[in-house]
PDB file of N, CA and C in Angstrom:
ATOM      1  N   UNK A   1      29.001  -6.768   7.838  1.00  0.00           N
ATOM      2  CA  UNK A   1      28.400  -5.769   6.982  1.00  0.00           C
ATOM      3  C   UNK A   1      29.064  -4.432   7.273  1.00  0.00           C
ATOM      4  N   UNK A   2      29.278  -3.668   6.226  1.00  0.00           N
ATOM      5  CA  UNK A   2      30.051  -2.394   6.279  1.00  0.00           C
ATOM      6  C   UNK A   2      28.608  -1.246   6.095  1.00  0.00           C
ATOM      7  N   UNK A   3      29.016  -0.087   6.986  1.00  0.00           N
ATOM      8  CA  UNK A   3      28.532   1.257   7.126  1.00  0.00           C
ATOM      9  C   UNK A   3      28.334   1.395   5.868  1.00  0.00           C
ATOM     10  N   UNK A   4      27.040   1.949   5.222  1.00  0.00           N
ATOM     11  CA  UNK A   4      27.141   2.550   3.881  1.00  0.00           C
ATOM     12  C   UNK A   4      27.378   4.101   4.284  1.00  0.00           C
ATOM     13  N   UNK A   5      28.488   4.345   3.413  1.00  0.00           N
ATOM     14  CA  UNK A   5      28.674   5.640   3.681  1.00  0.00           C
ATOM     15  C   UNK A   5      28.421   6.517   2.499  1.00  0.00           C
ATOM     16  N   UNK A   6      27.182   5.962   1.439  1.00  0.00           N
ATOM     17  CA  UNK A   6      26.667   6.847   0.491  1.00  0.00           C
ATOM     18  C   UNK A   6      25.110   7.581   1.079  1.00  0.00           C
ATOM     19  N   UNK A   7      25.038   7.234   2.327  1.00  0.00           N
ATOM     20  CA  UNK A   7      23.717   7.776   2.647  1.00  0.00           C
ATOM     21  C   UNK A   7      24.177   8.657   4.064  1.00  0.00           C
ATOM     22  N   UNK A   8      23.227   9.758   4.107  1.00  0.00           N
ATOM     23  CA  UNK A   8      23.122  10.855   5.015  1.00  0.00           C
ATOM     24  C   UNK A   8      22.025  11.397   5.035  1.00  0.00           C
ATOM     25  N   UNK A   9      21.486  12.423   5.468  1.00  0.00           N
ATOM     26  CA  UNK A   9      20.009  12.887   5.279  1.00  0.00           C
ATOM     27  C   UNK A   9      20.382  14.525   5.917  1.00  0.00           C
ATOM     28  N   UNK A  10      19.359  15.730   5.495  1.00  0.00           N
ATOM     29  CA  UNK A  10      19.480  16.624   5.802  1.00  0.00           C
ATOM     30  C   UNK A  10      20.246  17.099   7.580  1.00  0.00           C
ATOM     31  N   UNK A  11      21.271  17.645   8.115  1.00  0.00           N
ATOM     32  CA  UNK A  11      21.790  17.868   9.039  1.00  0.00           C
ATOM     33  C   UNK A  11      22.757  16.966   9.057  1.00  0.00           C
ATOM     34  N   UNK A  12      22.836  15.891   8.611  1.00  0.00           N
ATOM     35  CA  UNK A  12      23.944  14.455   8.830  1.00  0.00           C
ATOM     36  C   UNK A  12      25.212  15.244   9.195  1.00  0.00           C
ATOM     37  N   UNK A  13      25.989  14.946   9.985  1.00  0.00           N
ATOM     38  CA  UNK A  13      26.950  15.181  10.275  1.00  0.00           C
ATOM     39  C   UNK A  13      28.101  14.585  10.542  1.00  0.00           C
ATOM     40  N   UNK A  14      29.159  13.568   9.645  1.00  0.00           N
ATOM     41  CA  UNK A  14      29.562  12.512  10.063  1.00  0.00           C
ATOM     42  C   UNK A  14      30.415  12.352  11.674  1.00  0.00           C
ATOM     43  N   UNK A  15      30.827  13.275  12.020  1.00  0.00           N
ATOM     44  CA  UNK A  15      32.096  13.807  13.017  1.00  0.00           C
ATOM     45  C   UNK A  15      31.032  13.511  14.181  1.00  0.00           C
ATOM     46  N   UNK A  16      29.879  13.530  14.115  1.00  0.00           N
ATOM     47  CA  UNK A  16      29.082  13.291  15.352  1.00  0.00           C
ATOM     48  C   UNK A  16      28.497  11.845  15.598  1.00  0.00           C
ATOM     49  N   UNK A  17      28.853  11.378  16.705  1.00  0.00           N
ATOM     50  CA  UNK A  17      28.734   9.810  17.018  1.00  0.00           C
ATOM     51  C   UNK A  17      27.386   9.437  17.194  1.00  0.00           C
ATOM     52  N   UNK A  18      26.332  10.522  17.197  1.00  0.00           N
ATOM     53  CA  UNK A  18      25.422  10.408  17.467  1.00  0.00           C
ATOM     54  C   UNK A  18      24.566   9.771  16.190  1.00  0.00           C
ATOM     55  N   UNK A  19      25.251  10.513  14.558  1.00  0.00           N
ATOM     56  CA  UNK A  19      24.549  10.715  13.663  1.00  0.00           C
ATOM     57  C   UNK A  19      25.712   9.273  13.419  1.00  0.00           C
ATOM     58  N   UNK A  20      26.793   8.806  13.396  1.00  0.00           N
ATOM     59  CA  UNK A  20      27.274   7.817  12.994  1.00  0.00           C
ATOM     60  C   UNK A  20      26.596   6.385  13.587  1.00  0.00           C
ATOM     61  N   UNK A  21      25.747   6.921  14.646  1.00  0.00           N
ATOM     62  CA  UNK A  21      25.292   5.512  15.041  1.00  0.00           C
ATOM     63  C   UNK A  21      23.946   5.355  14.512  1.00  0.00           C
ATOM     64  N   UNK A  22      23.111   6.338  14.214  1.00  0.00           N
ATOM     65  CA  UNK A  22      21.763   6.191  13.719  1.00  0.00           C
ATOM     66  C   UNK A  22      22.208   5.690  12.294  1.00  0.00           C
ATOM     67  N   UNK A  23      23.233   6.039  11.547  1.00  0.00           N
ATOM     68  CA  UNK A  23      23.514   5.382   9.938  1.00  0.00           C
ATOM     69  C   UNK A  23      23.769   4.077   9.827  1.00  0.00           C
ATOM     70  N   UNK A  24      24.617   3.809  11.160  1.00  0.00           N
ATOM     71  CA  UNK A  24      24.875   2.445  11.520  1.00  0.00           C
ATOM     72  C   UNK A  24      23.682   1.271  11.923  1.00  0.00           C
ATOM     73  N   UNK A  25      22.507   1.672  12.887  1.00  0.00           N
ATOM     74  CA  UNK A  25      21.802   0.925  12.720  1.00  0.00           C
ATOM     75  C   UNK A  25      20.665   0.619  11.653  1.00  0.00           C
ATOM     76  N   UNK A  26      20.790   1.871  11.110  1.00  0.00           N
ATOM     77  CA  UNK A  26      19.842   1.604  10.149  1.00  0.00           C
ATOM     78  C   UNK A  26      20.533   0.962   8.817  1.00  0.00           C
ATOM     79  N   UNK A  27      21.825   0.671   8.611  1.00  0.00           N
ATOM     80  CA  UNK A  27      22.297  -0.089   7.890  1.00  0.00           C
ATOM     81  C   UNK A  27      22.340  -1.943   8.433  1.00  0.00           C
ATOM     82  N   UNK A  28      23.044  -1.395   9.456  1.00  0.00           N
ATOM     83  CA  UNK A  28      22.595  -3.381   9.702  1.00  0.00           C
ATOM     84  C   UNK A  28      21.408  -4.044  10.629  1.00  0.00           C
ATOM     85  N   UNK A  29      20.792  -2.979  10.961  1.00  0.00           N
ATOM     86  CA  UNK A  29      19.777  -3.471  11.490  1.00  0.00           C
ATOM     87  C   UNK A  29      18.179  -3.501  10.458  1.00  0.00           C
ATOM     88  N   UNK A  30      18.524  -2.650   9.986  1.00  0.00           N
ATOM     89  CA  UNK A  30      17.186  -2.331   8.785  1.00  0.00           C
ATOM     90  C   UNK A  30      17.455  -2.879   7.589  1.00  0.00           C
ATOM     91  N   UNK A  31      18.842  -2.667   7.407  1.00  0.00           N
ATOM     92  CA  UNK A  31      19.293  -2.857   5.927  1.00  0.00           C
ATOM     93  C   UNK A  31      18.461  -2.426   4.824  1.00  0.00           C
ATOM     94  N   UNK A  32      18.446  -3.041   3.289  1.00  0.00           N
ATOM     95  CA  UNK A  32      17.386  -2.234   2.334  1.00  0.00           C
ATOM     96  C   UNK A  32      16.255  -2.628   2.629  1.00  0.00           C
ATOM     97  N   UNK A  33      15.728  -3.015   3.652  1.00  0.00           N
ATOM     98  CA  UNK A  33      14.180  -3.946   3.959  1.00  0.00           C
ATOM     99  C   UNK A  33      13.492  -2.756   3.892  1.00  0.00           C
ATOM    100  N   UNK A  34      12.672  -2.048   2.578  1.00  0.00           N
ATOM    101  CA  UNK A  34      11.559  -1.132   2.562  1.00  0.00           C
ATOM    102  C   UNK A  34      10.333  -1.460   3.320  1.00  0.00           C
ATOM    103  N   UNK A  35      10.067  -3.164   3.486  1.00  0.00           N
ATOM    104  CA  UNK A  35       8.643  -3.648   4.336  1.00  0.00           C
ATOM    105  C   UNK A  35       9.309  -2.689   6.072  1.00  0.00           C
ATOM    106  N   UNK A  36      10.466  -3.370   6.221  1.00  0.00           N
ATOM    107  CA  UNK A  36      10.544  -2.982   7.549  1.00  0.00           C
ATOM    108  C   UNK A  36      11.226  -1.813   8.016  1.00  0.00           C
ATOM    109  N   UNK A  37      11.385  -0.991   7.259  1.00  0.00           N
ATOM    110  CA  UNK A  37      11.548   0.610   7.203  1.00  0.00           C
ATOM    111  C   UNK A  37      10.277   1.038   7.112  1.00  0.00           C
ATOM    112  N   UNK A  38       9.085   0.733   6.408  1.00  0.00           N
ATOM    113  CA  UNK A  38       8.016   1.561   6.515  1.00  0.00           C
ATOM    114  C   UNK A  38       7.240   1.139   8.364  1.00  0.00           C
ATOM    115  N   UNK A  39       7.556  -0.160   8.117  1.00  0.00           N
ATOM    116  CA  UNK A  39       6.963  -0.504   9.389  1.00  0.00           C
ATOM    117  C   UNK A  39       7.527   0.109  11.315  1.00  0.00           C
ATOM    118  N   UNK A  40       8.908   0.330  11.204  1.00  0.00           N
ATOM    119  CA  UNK A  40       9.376   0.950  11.490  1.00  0.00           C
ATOM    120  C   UNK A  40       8.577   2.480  12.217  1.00  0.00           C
ATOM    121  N   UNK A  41       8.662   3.210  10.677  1.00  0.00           N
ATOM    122  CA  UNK A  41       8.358   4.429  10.656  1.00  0.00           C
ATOM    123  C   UNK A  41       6.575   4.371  11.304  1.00  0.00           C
ATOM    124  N   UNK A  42       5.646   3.296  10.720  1.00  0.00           N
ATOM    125  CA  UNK A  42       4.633   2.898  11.360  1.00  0.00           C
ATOM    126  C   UNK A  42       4.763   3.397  12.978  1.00  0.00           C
ATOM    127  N   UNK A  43       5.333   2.411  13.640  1.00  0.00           N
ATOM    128  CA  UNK A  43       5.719   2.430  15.043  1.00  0.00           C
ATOM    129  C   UNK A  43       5.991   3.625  15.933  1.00  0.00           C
ATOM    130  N   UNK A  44       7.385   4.438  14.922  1.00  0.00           N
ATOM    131  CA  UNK A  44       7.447   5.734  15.975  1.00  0.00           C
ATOM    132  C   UNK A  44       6.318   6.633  15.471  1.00  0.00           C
ATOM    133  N   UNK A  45       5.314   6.709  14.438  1.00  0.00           N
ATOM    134  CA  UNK A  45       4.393   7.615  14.354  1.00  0.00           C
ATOM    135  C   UNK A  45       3.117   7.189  15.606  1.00  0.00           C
ATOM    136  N   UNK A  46       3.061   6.114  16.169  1.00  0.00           N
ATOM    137  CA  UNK A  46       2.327   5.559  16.577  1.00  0.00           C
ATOM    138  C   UNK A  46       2.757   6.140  18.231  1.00  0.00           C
ATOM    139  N   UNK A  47       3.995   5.988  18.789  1.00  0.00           N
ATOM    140  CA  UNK A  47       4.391   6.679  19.818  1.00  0.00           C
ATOM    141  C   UNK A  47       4.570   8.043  19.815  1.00  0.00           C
ATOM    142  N   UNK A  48       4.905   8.846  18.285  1.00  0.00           N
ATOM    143  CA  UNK A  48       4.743   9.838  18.598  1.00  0.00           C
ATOM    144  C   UNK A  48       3.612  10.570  18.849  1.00  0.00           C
ATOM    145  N   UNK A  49       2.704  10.200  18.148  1.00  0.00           N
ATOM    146  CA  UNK A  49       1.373  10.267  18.322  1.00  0.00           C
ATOM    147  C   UNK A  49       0.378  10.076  19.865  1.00  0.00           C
ATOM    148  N   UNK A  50       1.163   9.462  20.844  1.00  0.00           N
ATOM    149  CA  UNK A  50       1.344   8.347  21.957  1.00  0.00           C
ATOM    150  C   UNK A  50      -0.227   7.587  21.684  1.00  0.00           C
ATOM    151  N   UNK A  51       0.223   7.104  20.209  1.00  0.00           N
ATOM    152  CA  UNK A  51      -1.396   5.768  20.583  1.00  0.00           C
ATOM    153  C   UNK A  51      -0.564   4.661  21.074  1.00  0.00           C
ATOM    154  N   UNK A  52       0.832   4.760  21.835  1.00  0.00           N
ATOM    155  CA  UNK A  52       1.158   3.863  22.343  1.00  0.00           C
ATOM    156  C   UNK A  52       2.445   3.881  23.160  1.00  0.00           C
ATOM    157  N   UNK A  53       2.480   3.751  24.280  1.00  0.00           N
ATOM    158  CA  UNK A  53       3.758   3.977  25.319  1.00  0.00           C
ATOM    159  C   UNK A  53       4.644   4.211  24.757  1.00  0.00           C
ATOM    160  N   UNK A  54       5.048   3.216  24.090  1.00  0.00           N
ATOM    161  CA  UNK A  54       6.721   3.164  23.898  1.00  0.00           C
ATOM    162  C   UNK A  54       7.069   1.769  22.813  1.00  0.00           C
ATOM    163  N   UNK A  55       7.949   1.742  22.388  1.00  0.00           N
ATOM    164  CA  UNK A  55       8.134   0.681  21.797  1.00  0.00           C
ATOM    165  C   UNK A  55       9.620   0.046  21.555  1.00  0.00           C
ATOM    166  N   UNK A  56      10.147  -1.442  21.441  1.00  0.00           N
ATOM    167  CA  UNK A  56      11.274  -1.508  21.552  1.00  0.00           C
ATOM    168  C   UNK A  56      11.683  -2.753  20.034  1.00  0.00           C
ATOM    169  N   UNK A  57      12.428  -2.686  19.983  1.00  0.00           N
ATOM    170  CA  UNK A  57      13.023  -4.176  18.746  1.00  0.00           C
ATOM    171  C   UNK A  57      14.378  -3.960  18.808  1.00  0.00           C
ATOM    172  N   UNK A  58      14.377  -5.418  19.034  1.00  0.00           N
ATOM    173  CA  UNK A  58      15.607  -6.332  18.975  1.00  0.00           C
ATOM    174  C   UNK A  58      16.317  -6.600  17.515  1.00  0.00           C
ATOM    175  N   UNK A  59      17.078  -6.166  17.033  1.00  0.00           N
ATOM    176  CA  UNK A  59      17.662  -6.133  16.108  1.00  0.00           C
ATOM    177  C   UNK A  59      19.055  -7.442  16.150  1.00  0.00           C
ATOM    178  N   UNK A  60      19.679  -7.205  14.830  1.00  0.00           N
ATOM    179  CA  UNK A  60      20.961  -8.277  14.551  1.00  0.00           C
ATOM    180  C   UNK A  60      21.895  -7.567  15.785  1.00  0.00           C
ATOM    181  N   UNK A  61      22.309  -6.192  15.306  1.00  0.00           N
ATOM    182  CA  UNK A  61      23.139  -5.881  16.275  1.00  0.00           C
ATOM    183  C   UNK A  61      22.730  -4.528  17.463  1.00  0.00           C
ATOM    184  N   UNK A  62      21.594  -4.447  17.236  1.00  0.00           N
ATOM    185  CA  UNK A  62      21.170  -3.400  18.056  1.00  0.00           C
ATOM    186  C   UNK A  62      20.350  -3.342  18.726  1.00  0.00           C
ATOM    187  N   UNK A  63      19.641  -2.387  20.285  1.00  0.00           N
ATOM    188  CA  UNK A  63      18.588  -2.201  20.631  1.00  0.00           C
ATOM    189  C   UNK A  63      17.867  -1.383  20.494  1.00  0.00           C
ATOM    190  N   UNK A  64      16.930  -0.750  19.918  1.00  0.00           N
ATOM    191  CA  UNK A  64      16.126  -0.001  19.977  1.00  0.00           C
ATOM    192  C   UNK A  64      14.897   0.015  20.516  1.00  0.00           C
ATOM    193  N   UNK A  65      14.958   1.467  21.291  1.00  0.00           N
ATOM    194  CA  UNK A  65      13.656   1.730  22.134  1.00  0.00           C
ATOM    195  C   UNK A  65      13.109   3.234  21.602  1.00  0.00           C
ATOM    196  N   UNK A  66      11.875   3.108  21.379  1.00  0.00           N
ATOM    197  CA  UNK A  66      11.173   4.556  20.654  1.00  0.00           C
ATOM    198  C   UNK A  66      10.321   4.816  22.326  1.00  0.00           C
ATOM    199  N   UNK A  67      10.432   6.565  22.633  1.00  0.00           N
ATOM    200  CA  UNK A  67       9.947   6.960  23.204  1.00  0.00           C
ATOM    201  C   UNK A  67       9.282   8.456  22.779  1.00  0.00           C
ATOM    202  N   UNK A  68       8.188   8.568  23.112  1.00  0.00           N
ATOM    203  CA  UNK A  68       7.425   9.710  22.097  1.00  0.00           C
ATOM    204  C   UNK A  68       8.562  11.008  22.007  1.00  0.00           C
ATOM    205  N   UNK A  69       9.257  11.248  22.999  1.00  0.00           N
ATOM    206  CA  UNK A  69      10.405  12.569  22.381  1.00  0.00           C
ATOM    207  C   UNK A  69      11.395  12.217  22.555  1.00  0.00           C
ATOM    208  N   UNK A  70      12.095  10.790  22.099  1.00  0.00           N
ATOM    209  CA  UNK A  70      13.159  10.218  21.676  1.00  0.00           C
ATOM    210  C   UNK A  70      13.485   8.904  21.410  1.00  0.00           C
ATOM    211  N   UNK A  71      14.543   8.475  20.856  1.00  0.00           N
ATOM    212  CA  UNK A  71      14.606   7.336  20.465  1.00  0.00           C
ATOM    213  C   UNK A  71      16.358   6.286  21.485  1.00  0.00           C
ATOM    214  N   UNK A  72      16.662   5.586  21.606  1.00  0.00           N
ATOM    215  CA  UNK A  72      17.822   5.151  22.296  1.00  0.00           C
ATOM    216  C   UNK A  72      18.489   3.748  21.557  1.00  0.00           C
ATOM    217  N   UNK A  73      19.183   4.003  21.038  1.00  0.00           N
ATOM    218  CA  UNK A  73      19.960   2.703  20.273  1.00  0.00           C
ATOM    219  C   UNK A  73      21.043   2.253  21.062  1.00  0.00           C
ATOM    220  N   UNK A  74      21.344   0.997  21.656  1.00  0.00           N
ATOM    221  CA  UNK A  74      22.276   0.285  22.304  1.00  0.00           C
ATOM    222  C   UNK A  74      22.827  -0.886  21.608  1.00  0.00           C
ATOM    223  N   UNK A  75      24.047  -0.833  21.975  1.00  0.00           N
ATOM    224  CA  UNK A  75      24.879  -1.835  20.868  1.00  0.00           C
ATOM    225  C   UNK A  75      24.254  -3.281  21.644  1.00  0.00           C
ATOM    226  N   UNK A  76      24.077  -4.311  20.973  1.00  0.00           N
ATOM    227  CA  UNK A  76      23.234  -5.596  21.679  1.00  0.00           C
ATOM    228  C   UNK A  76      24.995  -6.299  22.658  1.00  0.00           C
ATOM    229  N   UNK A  77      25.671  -6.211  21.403  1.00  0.00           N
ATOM    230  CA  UNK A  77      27.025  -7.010  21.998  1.00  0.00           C
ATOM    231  C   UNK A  77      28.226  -5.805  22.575  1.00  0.00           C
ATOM    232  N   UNK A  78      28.064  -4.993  23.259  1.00  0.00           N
ATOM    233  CA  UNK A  78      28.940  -3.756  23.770  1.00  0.00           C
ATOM    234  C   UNK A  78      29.135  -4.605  24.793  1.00  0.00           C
ATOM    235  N   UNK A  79      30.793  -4.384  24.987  1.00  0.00           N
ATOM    236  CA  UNK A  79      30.955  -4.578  26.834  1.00  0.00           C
ATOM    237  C   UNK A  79      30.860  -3.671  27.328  1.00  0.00           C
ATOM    238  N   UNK A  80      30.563  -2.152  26.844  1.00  0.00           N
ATOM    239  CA  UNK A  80      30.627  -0.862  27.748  1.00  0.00           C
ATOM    240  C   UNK A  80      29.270  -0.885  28.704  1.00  0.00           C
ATOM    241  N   UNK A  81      29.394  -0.092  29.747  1.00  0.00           N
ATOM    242  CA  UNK A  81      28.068   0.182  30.383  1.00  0.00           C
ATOM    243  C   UNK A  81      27.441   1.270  30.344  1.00  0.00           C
ATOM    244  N   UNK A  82      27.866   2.219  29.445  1.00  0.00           N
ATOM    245  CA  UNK A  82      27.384   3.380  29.275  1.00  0.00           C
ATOM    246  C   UNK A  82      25.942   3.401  29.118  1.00  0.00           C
ATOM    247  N   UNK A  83      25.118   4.321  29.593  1.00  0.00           N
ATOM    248  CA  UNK A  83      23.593   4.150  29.112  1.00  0.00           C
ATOM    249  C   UNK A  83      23.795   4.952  28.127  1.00  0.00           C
ATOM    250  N   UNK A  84      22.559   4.519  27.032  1.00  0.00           N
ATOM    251  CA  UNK A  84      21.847   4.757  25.508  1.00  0.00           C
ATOM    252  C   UNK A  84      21.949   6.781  25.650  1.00  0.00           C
ATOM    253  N   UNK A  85      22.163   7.357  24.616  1.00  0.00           N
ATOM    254  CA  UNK A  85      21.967   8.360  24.683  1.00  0.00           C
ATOM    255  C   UNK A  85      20.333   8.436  24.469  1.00  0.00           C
ATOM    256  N   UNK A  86      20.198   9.663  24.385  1.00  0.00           N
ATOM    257  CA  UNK A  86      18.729  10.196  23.922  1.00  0.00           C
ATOM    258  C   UNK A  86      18.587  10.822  22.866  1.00  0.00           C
ATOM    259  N   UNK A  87      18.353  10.553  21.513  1.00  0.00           N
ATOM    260  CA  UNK A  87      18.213  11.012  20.498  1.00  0.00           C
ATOM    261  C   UNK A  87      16.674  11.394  20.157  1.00  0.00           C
ATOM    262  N   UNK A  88      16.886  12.664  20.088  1.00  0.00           N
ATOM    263  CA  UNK A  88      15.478  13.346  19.810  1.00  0.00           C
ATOM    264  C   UNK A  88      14.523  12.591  18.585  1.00  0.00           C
ATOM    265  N   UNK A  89      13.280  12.131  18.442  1.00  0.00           N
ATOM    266  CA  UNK A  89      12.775  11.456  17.537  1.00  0.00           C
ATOM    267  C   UNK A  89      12.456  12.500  16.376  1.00  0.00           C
ATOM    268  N   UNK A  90      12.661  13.560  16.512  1.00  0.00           N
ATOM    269  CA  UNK A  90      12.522  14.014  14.951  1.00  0.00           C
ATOM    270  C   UNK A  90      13.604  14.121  14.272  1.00  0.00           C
ATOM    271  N   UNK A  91      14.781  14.074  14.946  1.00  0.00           N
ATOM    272  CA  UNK A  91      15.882  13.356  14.575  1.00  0.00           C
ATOM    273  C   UNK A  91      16.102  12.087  13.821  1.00  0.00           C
ATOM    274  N   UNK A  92      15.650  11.290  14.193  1.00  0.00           N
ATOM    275  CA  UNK A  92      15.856   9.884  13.963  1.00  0.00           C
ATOM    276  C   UNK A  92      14.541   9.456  12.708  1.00  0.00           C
ATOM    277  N   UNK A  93      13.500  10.075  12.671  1.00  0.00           N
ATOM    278  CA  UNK A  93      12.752  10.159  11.889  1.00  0.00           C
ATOM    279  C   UNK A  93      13.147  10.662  10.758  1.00  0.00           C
ATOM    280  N   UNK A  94      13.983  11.726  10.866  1.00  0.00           N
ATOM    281  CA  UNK A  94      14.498  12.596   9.431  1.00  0.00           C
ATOM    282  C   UNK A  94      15.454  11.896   9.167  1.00  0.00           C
ATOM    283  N   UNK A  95      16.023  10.984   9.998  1.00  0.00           N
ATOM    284  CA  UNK A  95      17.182   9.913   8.845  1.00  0.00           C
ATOM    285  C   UNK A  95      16.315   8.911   8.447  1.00  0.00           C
ATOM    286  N   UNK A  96      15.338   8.244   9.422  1.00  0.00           N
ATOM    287  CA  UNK A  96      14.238   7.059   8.933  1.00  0.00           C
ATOM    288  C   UNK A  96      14.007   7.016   7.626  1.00  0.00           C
ATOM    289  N   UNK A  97      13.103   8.895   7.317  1.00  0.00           N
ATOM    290  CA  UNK A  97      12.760   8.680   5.886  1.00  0.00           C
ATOM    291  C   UNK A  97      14.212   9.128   5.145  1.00  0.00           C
ATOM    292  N   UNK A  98      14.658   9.563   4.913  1.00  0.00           N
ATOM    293  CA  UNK A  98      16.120   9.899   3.988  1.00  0.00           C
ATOM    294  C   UNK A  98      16.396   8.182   3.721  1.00  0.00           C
ATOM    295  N   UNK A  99      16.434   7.616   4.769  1.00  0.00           N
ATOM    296  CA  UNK A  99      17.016   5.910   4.274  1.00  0.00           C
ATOM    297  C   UNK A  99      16.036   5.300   3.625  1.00  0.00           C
ATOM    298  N   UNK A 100      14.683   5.785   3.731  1.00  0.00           N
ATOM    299  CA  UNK A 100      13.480   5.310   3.034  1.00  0.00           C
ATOM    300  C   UNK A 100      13.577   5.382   1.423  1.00  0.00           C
ATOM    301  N   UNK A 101      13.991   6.826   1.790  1.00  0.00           N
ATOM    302  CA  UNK A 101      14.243   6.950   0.004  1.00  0.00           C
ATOM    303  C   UNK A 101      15.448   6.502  -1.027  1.00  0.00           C
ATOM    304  N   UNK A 102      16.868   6.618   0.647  1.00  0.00           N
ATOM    305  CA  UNK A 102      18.138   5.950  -0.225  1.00  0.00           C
ATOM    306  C   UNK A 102      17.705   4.587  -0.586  1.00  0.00           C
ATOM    307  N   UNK A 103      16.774   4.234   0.228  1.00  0.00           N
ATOM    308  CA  UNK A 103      17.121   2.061  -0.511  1.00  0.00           C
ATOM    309  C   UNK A 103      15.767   2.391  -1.458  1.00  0.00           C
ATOM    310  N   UNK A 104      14.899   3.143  -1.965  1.00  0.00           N
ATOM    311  CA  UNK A 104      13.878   3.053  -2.559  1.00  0.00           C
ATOM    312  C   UNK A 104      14.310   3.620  -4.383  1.00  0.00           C
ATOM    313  N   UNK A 105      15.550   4.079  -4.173  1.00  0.00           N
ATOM    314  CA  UNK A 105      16.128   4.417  -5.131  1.00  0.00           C
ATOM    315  C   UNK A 105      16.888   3.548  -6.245  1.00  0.00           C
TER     316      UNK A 105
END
């Protein structure tokens, strides 16, 4: 599956690896699944909120872990050992919904 590179969301910045990897999982890991984009968005409101620790899903090619002031995506099949950056969750939320609306379109 290829990067859609018709979607971005307010701040997107392609030159930043940070914002190229949140487009990336939410393309092959979410793909147009609106059930599991809202459900998704369910989840980190639920940690951000903290009605709940933390939360993680196993994706096709990714890991994701939601933590109430950030989020960490790890490639599932990387040989690198680098640890997950920390992407601020209102970050990752403001592409959440932007992709909400690109596949709702």
């Amino acid at each position: 599956m290829t990067i859609d590179n018709t979607f971005s969301w307010p701040g997107y910045h392609p030159e930043e690896a940070v914002h190229r990897l949140i487009a990336a999982y939410l393309t092959i890991d979410i793909q147009q699944n609106i059930k599991e984009t809202r459900a998704l968005l369910r989840k980190i409101d639920a940690v951000g909120a903290r009605k709940i620790p933390n939360w993680e899903r196993i994706g096709n090619a990714y890991f994701l872990r939601v933590y109430p002031e950030y989020v960490q995506i790890e490639e599932e099949f990387s040989d690198e050992v680098d640890l997950p950056e920390k992407i601020p969750l209102p970050l990752f939320k403001s592409a959440l919904l932007s992709w909400q609306k690109h596949i709702s379109t």
